[in-house]
Protein backbone atom coordinates (compact mmCIF):
# COMPACT_ATOMS: atom_id res chain seq x y z
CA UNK A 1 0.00 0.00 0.00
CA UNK A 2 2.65 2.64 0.85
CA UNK A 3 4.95 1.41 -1.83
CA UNK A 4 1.71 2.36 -4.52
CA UNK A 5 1.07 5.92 -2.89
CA UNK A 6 4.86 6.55 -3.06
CA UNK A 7 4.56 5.36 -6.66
CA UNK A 8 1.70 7.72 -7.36
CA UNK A 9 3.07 10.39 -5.68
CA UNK A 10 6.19 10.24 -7.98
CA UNK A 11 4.06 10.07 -10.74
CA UNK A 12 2.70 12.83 -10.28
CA UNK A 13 5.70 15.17 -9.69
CA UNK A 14 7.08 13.90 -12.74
CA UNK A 15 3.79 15.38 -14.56
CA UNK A 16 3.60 18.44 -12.29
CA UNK A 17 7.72 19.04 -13.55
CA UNK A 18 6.75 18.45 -17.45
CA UNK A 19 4.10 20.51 -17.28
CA UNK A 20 6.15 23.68 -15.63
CA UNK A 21 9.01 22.97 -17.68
CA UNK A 22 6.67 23.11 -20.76
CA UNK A 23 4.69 26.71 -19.43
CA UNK A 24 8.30 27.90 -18.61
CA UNK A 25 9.58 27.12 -22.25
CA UNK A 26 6.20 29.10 -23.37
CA UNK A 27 6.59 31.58 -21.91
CA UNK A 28 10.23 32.13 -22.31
CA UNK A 29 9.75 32.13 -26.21
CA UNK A 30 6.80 34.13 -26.26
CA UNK A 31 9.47 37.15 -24.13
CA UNK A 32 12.42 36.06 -25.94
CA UNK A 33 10.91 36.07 -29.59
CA UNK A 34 9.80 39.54 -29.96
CA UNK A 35 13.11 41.13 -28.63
CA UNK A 36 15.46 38.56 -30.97
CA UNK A 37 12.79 40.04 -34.02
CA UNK A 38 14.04 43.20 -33.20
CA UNK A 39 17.48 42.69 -33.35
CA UNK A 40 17.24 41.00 -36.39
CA UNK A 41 14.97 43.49 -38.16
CA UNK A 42 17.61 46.25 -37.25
CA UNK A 43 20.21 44.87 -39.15
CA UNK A 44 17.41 44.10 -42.12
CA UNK A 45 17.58 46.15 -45.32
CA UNK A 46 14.85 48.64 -46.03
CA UNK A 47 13.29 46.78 -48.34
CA UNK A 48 12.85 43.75 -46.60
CA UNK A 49 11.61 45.88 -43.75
CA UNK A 50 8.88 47.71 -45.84
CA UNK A 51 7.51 44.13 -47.07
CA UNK A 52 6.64 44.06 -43.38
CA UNK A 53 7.56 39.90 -42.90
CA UNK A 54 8.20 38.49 -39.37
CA UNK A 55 11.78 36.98 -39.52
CA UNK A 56 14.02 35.51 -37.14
CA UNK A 57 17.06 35.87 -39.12
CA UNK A 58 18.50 39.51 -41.31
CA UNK A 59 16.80 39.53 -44.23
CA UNK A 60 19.31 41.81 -46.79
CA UNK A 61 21.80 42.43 -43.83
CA UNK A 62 22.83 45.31 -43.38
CA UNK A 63 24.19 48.29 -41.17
CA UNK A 64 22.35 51.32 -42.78
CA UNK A 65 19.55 51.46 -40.11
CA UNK A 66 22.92 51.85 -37.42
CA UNK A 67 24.92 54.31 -39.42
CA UNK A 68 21.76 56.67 -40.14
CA UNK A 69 22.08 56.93 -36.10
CA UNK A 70 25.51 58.02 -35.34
CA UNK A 71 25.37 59.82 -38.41
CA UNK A 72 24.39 62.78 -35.78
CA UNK A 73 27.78 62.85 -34.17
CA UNK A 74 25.92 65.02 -31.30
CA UNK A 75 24.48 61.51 -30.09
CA UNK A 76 27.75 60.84 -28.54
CA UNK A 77 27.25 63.71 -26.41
CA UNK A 78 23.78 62.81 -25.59
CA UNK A 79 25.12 59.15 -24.66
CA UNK A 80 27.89 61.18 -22.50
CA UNK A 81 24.63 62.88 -20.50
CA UNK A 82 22.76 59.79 -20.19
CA UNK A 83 25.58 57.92 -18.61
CA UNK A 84 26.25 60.81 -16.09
CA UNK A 85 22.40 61.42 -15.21
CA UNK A 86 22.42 57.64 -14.97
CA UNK A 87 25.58 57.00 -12.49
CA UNK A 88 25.20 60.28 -10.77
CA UNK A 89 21.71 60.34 -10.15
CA UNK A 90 21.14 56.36 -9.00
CA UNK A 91 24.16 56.68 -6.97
CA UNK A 92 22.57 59.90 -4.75
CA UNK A 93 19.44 58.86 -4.42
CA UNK A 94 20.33 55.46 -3.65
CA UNK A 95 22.92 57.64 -0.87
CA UNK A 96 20.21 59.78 0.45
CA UNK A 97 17.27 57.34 0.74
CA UNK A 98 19.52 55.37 2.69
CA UNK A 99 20.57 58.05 5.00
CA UNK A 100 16.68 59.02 5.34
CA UNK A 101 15.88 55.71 6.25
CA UNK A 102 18.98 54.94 8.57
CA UNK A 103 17.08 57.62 10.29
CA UNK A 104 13.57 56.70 10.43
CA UNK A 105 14.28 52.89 11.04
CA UNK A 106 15.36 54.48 15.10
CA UNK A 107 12.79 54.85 17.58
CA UNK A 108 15.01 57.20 19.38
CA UNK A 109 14.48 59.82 16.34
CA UNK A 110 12.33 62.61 17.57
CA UNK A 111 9.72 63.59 15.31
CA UNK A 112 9.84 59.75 13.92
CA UNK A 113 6.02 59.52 13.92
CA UNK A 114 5.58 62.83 11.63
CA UNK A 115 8.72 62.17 9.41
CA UNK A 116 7.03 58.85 8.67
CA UNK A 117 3.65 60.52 7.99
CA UNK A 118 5.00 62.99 5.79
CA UNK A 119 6.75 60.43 4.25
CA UNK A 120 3.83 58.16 3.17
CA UNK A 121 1.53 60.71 2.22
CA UNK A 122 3.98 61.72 -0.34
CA UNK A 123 3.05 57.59 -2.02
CA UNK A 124 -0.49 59.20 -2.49
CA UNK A 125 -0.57 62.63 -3.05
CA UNK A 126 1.45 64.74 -5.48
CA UNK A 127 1.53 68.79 -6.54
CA UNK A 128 0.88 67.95 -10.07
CA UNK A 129 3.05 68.89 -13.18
CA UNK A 130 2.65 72.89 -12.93
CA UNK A 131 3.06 73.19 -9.39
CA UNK A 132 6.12 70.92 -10.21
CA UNK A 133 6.94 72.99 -13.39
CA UNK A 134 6.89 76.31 -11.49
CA UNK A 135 8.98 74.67 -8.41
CA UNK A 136 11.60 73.53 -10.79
CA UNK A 137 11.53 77.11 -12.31
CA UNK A 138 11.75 78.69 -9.20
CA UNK A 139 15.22 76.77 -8.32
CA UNK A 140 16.57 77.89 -11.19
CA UNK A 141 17.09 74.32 -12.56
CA UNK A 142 15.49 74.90 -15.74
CA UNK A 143 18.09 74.16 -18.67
CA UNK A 144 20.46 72.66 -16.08
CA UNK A 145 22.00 69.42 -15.92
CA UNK A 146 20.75 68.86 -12.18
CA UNK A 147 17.14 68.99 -12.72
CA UNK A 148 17.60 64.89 -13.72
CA UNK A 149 19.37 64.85 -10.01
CA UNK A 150 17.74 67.14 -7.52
CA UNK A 151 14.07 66.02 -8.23
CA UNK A 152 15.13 62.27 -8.03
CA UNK A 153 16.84 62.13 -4.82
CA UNK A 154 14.14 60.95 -2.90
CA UNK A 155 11.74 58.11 -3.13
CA UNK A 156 9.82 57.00 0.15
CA UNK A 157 9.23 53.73 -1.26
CA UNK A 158 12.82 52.62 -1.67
CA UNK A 159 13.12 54.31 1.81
CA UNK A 160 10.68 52.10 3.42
CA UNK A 161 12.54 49.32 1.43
CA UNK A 162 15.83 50.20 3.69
CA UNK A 163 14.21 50.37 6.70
CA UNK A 164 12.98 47.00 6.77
CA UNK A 165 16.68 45.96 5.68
CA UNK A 166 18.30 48.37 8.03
CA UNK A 167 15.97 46.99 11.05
CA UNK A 168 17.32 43.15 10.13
CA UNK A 169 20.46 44.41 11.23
CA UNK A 170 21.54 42.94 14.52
CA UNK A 171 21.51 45.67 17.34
CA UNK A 172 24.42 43.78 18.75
CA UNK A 173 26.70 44.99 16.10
CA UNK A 174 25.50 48.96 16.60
CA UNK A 175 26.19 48.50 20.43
CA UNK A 176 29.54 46.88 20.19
CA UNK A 177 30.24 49.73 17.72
CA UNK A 178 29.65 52.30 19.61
CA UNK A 179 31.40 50.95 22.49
CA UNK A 180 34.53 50.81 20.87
CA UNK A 181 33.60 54.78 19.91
CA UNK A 182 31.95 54.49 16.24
CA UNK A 183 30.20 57.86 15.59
CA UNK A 184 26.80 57.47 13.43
CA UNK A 185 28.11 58.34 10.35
CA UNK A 186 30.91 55.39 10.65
CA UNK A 187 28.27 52.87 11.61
CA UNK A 188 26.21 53.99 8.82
CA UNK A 189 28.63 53.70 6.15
CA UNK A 190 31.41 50.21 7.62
CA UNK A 191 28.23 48.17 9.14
CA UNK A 192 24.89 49.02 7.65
CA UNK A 193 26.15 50.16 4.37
CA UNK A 194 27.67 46.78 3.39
CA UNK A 195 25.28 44.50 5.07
CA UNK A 196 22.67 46.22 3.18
CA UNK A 197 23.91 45.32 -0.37
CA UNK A 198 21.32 43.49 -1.72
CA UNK A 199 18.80 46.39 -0.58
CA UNK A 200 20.84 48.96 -2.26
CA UNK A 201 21.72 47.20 -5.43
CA UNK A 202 18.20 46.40 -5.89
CA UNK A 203 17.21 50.35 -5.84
CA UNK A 204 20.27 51.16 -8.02
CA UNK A 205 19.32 48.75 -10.65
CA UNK A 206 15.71 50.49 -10.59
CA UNK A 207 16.78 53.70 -10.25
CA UNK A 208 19.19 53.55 -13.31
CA UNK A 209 17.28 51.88 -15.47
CA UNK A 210 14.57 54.71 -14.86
CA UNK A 211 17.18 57.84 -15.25
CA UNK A 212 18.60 56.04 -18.45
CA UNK A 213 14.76 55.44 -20.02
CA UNK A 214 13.53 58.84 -18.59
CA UNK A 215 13.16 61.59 -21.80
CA UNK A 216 9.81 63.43 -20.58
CA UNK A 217 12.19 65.46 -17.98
CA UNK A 218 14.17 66.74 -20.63
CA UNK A 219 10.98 67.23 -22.88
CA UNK A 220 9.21 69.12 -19.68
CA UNK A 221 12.68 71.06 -18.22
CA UNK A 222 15.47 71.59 -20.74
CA UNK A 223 15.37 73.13 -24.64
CA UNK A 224 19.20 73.29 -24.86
CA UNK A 225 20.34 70.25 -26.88
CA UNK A 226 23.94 70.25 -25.20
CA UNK A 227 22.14 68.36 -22.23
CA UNK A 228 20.00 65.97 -24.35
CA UNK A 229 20.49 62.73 -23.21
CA UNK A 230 20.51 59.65 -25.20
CA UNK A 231 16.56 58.98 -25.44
CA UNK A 232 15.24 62.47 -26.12
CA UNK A 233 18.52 62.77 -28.87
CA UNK A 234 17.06 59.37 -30.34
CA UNK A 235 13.51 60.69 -30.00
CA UNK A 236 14.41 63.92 -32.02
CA UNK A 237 16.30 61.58 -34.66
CA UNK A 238 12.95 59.76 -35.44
CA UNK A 239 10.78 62.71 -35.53
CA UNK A 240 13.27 64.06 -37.75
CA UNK A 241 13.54 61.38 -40.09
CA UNK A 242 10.18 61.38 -40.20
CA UNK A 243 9.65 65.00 -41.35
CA UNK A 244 12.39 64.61 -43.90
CA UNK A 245 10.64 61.33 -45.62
CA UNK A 246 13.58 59.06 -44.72
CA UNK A 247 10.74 56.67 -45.34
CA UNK A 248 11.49 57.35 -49.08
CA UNK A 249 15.45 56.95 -49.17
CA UNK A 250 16.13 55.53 -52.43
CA UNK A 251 19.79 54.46 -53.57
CA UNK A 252 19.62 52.39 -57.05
CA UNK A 253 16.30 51.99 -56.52
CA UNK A 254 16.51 49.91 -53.17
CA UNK A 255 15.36 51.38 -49.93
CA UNK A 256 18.58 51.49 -48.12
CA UNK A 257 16.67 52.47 -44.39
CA UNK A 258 13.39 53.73 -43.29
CA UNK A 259 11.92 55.21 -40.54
CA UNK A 260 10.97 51.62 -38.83
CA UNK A 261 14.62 50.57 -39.14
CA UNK A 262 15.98 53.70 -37.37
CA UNK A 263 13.45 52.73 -34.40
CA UNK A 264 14.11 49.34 -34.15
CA UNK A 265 17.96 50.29 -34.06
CA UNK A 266 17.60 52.77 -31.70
CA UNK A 267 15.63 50.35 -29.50
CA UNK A 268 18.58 47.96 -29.66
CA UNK A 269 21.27 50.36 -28.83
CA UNK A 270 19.43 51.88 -25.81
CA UNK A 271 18.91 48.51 -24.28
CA UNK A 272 22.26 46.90 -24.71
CA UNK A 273 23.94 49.15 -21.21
CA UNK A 274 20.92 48.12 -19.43
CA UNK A 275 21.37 44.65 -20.34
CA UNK A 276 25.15 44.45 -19.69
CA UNK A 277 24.46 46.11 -16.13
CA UNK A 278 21.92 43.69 -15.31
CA UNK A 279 23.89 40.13 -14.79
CA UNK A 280 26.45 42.13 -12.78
CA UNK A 281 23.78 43.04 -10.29
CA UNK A 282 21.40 39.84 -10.58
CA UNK A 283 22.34 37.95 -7.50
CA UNK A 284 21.96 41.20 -5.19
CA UNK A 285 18.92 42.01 -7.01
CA UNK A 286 17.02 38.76 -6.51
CA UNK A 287 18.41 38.93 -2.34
CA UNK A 288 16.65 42.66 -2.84
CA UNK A 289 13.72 41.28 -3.62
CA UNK A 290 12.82 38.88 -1.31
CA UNK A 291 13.66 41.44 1.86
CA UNK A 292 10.74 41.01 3.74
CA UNK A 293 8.78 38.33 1.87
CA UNK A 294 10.09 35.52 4.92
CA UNK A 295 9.51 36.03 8.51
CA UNK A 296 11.30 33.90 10.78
């Protein structure tokens, strides 16, 4: 009798692992399909893209969709701005949302209560883009390169994030500290700091991948094109190209690029940093996540 309900229970975890393996492999294609399309239709001819066929290999390869990119050589520039806004401005607000919530996560902190309050009404309530607009304006950050940093320093929900982190820190560790005659600041940045890298590396990865996709604060804050970063400069490339008819660039009678290869190249070539970032950070990021999912 037990050797049969051992047998069935094998059984069935055999069919319970085919069929996850088999929605896993679904649903992996169905994600990983669409992006290798891309790629592949970036390096596709004009001509091949007009016909409008789904491919998952170049059709007419080619590098004309690339070069009618970085044709603009002011695109390096706005790939030097995106990289800055991108390092600068994860890097603070991952700095001063964890010295908010080193903080808030101590009961000793007067005020605590109100902070707090303050702090989680922000998650519901906001001034709305022309309060925001004339806020900006009135720090004289319009048309400067700190309007992607100053605005984005704080976020109470990656605060609240640290605080739960910060409070899984054993208070043994801040008392024997401060025996031996650690100020604050040094406990903050040798003991919590480095315990908390999963936390932090979590936000960072967020964080960056926002400031490097982020083009409506440029659209809404700056009109001088020296601090364009990389996705309002690609934006302005396809809005050109489609004003000037690139759709209708004719060499020899073949369509060398069009307006759909220019996107589908710039879509590539924005994604690749993000992508090459990622696997560095992957084994902090899922630790990150799971902060607070399992109570002991």
């Amino acid at each position: 009798m037990k050797k049969s309900q051992t047998g069935v229970k094998v059984k069935e975890g055999r069919v319970f692992n085919v069929i996850n393996m088999t929605l896993l492999i679904v649903f992996s294609l169905v994600i990983v399909i669409p992006i290798w399309n891309v790629v592949v239709s970036s390096f596709s001819s004009g001509q091949a893209l007009a016909e409008g066929k789904f491919s998952l290999w170049p059709s007419e390869f080619t590098l004309e969709n690339y070069q009618a990119v970085f044709r603009d050589q002011t695109i390096w520039r706005a790939f030097f701005v995106s990289i800055a806004k991108t390092v600068i401005g994860a890097g603070t607000h991952v700095l001063f949302c964890a010295m908010v919530a080193y903080g808030l996560s101590k009961r000793r902190l007067v005020g605590r209560k109100f902070y707090t309050t303050v702090g989680v009404i922000t998650l519901y309530f906001g001034g709305g883009m022309i309060p925001v607009y004339l806020l900006i304006r009135s720090l004289g950050l319009l048309n400067s390169f700190w309007v992607y940093i100053i605005p984005s320093l704080l976020s109470y929900y990656d605060v609240i994030i640290l605080m739960n982190f910060f409070r899984d820190v054993p208070a043994s560790l801040e008392e024997s500290a401060k025996i031996d005659g650690a100020s604050d600041w040094k406990i903050f940045t040798k003991i919590f700091l480095p315990l908390s890298k999963p936390a932090l590396a979590t936000i960072t990865l967020f964080n960056g991948v926002a400031q490097w996709n982020d083009f409506m604060t440029t659209k809404m804050y700056i009109t001088d094109k020296a601090l364009y970063p990389l996705q309002m400069k690609i934006y302005e490339i396809i809005v050109e190209s489609q004003m000037s008819g690139m759709e209708n660039i004719v060499t020899d009678a073949v369509v060398k690029t069009t307006t759909r290869g220019v996107q589908l190249s710039t879509i590539v070539i924005t994604t690749i940093p993000i992508l090459c970032i990622y696997p560095l950070l992957q084994k902090y990021f899922v630790s990150g996540m799971m902060v607070g999912a399992v109570k002991e």
